[in-house]
N, C-alpha and C. Protein backbone atom coordinates (compact mmCIF):
# COMPACT_ATOMS: atom_id res chain seq x y z
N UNK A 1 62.81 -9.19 -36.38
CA UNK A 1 61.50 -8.68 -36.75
C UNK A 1 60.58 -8.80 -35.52
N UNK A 2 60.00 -7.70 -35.37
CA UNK A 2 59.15 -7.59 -34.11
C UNK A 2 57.55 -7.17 -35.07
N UNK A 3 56.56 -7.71 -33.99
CA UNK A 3 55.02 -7.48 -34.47
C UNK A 3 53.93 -7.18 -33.56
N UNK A 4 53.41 -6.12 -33.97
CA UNK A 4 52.38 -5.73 -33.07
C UNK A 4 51.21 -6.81 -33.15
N UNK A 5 50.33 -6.92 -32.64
CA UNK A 5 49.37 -8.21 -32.08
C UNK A 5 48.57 -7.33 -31.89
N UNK A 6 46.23 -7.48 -32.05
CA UNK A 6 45.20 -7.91 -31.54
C UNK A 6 45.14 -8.77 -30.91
N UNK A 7 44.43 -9.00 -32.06
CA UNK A 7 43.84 -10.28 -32.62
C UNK A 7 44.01 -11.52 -33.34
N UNK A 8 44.61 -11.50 -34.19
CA UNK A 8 45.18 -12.41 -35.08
C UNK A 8 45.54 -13.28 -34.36
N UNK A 9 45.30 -14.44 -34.54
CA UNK A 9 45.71 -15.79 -34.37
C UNK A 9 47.25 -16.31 -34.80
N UNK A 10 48.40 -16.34 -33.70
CA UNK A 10 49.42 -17.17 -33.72
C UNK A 10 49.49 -18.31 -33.62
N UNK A 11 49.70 -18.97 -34.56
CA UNK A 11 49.59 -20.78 -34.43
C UNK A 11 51.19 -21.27 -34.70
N UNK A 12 51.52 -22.00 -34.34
CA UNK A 12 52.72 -22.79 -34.99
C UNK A 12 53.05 -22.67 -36.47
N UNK A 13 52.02 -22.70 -37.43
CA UNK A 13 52.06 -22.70 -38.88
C UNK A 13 52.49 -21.09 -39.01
N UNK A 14 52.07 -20.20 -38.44
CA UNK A 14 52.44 -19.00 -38.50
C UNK A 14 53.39 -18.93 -38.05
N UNK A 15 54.00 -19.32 -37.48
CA UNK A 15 55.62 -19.29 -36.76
C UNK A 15 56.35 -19.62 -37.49
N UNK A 16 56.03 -20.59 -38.06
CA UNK A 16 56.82 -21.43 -39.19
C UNK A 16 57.37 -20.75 -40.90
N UNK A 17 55.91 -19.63 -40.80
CA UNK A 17 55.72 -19.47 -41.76
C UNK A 17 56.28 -17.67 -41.38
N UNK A 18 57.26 -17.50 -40.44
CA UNK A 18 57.77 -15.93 -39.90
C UNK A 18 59.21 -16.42 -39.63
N UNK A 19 60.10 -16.71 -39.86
CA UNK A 19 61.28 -17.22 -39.07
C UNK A 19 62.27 -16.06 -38.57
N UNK A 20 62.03 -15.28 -39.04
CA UNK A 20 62.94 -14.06 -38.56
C UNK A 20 61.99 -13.56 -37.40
N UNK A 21 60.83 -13.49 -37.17
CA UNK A 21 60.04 -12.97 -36.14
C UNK A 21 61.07 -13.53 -34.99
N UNK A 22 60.96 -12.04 -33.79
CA UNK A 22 61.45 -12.70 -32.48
C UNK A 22 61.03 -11.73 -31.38
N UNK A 23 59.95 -11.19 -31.39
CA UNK A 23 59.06 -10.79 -30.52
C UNK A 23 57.82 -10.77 -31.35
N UNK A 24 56.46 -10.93 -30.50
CA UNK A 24 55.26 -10.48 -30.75
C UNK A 24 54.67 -9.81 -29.63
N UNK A 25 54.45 -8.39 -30.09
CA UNK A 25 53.82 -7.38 -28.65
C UNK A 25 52.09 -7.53 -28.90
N UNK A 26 51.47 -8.27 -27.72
CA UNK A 26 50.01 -7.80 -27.63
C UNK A 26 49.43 -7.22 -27.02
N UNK A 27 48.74 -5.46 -27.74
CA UNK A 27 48.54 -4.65 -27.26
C UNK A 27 46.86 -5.48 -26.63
N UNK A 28 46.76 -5.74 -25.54
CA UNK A 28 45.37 -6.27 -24.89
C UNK A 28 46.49 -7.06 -23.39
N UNK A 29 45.39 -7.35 -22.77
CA UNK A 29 46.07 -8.04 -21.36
C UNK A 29 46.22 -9.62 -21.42
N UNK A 30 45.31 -10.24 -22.48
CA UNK A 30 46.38 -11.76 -22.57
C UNK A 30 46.82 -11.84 -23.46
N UNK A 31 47.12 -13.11 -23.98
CA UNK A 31 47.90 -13.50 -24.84
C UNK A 31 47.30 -14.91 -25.26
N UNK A 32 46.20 -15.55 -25.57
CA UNK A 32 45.10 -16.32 -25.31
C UNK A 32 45.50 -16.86 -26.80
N UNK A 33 45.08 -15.80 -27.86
CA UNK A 33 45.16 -15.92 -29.38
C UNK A 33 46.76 -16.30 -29.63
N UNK A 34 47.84 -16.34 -28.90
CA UNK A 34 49.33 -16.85 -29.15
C UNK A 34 49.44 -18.05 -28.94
N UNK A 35 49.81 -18.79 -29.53
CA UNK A 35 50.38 -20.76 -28.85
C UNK A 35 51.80 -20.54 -28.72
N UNK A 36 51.14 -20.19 -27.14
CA UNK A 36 52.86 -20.00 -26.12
C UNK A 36 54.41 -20.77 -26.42
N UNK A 37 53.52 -22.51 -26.61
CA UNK A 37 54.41 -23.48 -26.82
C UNK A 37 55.11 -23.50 -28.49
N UNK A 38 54.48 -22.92 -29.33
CA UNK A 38 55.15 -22.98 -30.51
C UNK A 38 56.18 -21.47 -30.98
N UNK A 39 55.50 -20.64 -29.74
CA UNK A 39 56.32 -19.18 -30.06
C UNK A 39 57.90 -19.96 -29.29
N UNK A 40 57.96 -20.54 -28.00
CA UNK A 40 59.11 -20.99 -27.25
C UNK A 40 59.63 -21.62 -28.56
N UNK A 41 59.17 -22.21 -28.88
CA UNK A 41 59.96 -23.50 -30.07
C UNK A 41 60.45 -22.67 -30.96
N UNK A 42 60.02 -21.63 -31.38
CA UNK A 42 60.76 -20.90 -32.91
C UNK A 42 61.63 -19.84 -31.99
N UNK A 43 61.75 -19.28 -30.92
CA UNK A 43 62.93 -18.64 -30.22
C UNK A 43 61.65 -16.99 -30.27
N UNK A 44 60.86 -16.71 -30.27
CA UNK A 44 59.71 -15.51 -30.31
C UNK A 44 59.16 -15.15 -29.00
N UNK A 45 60.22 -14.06 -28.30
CA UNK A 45 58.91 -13.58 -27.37
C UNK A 45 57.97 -12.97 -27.17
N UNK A 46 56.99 -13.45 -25.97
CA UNK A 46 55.70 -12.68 -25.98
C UNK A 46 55.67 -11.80 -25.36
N UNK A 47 54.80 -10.42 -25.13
CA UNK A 47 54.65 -9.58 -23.91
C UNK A 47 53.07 -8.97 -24.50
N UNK A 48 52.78 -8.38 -23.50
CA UNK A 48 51.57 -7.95 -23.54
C UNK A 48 51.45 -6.41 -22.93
N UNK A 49 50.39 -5.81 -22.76
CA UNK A 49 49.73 -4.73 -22.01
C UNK A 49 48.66 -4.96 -21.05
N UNK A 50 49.28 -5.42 -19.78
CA UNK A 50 48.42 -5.96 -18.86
C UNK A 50 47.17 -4.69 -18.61
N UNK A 51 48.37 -3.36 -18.38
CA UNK A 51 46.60 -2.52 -18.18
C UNK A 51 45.69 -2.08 -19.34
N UNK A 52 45.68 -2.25 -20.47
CA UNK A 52 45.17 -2.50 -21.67
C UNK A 52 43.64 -1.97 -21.92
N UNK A 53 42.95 -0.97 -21.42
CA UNK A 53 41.65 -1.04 -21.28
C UNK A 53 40.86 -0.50 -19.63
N UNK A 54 42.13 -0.70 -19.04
CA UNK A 54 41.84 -0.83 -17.57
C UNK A 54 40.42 0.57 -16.80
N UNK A 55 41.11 1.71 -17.83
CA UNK A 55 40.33 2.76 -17.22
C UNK A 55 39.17 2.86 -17.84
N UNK A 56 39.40 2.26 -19.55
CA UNK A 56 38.04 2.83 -20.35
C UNK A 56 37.17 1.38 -19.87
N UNK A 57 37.06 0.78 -19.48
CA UNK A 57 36.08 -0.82 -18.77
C UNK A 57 35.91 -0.37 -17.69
N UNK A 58 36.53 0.01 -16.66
CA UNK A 58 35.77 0.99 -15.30
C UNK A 58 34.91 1.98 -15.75
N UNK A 59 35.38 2.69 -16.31
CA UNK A 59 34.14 4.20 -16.85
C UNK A 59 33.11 3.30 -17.31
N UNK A 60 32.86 2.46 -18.37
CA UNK A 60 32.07 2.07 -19.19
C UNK A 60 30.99 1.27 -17.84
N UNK A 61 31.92 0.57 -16.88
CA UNK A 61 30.97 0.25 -15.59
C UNK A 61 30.57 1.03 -15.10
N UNK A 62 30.82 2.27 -15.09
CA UNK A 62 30.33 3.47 -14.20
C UNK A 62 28.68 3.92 -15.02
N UNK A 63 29.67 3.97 -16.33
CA UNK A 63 28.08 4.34 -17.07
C UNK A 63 26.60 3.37 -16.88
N UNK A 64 26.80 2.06 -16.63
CA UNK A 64 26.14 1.31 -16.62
C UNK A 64 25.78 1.33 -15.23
N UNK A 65 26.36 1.66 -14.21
CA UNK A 65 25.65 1.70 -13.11
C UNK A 65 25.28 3.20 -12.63
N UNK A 66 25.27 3.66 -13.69
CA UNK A 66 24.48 5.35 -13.75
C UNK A 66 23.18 4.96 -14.18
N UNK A 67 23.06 3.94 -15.37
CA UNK A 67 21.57 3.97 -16.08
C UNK A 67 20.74 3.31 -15.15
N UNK A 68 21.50 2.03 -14.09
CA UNK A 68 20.83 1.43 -13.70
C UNK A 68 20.31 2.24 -12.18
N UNK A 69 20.82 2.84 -11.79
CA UNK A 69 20.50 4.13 -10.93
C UNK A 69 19.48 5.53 -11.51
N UNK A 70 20.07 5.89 -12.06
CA UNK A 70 19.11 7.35 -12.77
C UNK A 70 18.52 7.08 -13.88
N UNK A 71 18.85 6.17 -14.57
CA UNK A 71 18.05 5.94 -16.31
C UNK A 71 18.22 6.53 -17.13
N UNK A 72 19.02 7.81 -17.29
CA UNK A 72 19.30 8.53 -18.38
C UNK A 72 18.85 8.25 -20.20
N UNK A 73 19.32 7.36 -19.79
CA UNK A 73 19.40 6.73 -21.58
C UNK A 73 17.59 6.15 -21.64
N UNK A 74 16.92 5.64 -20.81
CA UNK A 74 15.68 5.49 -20.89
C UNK A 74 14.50 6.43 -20.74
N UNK A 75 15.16 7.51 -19.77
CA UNK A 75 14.54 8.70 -19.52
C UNK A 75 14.66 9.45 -21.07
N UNK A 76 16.01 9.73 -21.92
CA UNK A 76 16.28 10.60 -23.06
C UNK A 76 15.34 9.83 -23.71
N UNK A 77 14.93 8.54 -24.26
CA UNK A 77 14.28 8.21 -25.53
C UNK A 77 13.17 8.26 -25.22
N UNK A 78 12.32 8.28 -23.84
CA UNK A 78 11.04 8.55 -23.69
C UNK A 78 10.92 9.86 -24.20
N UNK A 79 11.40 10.84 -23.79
CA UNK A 79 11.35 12.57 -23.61
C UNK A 79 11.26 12.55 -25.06
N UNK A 80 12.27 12.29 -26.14
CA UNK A 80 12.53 12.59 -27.17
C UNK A 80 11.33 11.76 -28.12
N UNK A 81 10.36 11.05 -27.16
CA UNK A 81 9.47 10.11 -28.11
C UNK A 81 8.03 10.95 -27.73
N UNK A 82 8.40 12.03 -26.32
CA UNK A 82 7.29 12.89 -26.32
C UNK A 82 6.64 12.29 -25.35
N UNK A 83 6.73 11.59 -24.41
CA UNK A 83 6.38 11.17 -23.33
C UNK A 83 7.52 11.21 -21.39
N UNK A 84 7.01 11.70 -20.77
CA UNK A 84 7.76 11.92 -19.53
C UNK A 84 6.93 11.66 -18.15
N UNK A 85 7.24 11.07 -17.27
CA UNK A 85 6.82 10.64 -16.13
C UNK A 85 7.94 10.44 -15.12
N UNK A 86 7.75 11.28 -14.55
CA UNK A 86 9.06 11.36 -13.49
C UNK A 86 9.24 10.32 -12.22
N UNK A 87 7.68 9.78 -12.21
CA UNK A 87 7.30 9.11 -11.24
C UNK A 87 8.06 7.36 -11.58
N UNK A 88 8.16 7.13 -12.69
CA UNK A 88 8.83 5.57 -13.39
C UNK A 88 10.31 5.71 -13.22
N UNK A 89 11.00 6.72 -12.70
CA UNK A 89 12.52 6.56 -12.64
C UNK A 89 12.46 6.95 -11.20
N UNK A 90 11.58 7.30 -10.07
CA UNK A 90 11.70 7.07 -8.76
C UNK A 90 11.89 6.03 -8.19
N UNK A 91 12.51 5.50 -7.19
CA UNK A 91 12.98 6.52 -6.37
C UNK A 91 14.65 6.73 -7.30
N UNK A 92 15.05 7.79 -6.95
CA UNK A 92 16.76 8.15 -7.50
C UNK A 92 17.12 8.28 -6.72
N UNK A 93 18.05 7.50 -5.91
CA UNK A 93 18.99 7.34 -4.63
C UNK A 93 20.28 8.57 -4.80
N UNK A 94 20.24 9.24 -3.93
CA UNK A 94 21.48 10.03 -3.98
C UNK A 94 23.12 9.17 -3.96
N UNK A 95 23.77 9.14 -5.03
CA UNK A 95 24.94 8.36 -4.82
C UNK A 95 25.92 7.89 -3.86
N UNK A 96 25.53 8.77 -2.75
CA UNK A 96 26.72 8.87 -1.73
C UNK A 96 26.17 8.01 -0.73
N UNK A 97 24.90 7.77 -1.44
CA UNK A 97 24.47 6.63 0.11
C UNK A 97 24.39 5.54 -0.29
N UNK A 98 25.00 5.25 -1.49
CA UNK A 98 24.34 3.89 -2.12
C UNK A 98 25.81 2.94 -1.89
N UNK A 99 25.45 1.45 -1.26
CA UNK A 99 27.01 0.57 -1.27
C UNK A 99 26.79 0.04 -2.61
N UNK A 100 28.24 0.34 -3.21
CA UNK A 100 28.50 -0.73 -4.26
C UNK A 100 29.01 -2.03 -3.88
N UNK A 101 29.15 -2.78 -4.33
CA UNK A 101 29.53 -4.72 -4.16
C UNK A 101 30.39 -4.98 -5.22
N UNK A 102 31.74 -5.23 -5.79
CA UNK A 102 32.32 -5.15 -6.53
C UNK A 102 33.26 -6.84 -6.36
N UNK A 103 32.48 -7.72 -7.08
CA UNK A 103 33.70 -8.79 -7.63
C UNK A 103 34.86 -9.21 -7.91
N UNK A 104 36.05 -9.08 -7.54
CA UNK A 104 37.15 -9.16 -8.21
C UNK A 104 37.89 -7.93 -7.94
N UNK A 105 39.03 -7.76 -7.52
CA UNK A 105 40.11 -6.85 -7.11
C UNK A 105 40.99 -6.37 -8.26
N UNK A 106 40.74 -6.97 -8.95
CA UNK A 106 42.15 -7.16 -10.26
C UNK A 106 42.27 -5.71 -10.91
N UNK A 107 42.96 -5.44 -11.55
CA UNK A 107 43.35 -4.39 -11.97
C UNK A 107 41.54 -3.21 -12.36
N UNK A 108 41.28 -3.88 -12.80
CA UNK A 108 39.54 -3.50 -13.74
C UNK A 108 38.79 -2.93 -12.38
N UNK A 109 38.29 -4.26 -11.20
CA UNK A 109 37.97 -4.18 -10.03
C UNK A 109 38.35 -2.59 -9.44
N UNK A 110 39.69 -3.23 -9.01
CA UNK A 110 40.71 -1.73 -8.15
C UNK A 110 40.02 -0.63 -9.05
N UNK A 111 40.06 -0.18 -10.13
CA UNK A 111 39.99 0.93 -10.60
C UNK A 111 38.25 1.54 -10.73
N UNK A 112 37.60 0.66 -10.42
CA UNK A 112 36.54 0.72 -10.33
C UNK A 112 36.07 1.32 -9.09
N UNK A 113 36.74 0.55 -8.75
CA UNK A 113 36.17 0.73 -6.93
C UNK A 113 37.02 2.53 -5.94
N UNK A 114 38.22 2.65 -7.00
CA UNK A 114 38.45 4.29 -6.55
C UNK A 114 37.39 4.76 -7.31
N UNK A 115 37.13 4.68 -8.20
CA UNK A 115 35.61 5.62 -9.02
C UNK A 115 34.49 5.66 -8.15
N UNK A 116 34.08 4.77 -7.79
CA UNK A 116 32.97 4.68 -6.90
C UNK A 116 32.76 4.90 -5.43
N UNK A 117 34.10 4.70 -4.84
CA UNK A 117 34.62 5.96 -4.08
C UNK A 117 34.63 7.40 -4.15
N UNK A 118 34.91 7.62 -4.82
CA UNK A 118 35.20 9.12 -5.74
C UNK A 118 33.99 10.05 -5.44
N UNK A 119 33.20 9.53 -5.57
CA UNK A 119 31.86 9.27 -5.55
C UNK A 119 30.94 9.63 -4.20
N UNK A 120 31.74 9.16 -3.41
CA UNK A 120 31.15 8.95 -2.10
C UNK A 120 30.05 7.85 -1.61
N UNK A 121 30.44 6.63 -2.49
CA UNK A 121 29.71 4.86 -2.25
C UNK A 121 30.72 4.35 -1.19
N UNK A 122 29.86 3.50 -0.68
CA UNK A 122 30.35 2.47 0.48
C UNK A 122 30.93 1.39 -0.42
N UNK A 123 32.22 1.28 -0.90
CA UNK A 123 32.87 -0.08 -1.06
C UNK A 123 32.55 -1.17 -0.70
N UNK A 124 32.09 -2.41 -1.14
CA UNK A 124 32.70 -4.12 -0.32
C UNK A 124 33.11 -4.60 -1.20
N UNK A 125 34.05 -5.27 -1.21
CA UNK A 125 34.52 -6.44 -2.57
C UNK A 125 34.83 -7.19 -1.76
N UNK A 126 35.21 -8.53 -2.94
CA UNK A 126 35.80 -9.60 -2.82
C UNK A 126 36.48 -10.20 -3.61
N UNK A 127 37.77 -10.53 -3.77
CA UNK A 127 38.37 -11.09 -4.57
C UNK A 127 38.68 -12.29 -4.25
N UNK A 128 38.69 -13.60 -4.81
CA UNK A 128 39.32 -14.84 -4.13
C UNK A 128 40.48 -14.97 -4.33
N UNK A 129 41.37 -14.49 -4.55
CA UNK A 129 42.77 -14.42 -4.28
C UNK A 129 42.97 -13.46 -3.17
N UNK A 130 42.71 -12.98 -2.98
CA UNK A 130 43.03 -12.16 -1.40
C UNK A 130 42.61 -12.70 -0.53
């Protein structure tokens, strides 16, 4: 018996309480919610989906460093509330000149940082493992 995985909490009592189980797949990149040591003990392996999210968490950073650049989403609810001033979302930096600074290399990072490339931004990161 094999089982797809979130969320749900694997504990030992749940192991106990599955004995034919002998994989658990978790669709996400850890495996945090599994107790590694009690899946080894009942004979159950783990695996995961390390890139799990990888592209839709870059975009979703992209969006967020769109609002915090152009304002869109603050600009739409003014307009739509009947008020506009073009002068409160100045200055709007043209993208291609702007450096991004990006934390962390890891899969999320990397994919971020070709987007913002893409783009025509000045890259710097840092990862402390590199």
């Amino acid at each position: 018996m094999a089982c797809l995985n979130q969320y749900a909490p694997f504990t030992a009592k749940v192991f106990a309480a599955l004995p034919k189980l002998k994989l658990i797949a978790r669709y996400g990149v850890g495996v945090d919610n599994i107790d590694l040591q009690a899946a080894t003990a009942h004979g159950v392996q783990v695996c995961n989906v390390p890139d799990y999210g990888t592209q839709e968490v870059a975009a979703q950073a992209l969006a967020l460093m769109m609002e915090l650049i152009r304002k869109p989403g603050q600009a739409s609810a003014e307009v739509k509330a009947g008020y506009w001033d073009y002068a409160r979302y100045a200055p709007i930096p043209r993208i291609s000149t702007l450096t991004v600074g990006i934390i962390g290399l890891g899969r999320i990072g990397s994919a971020f940082a070709k987007i913002a490339h893409a783009l025509g931004c000045q890259v710097v990161a840092y990862d402390i493992e590199l």
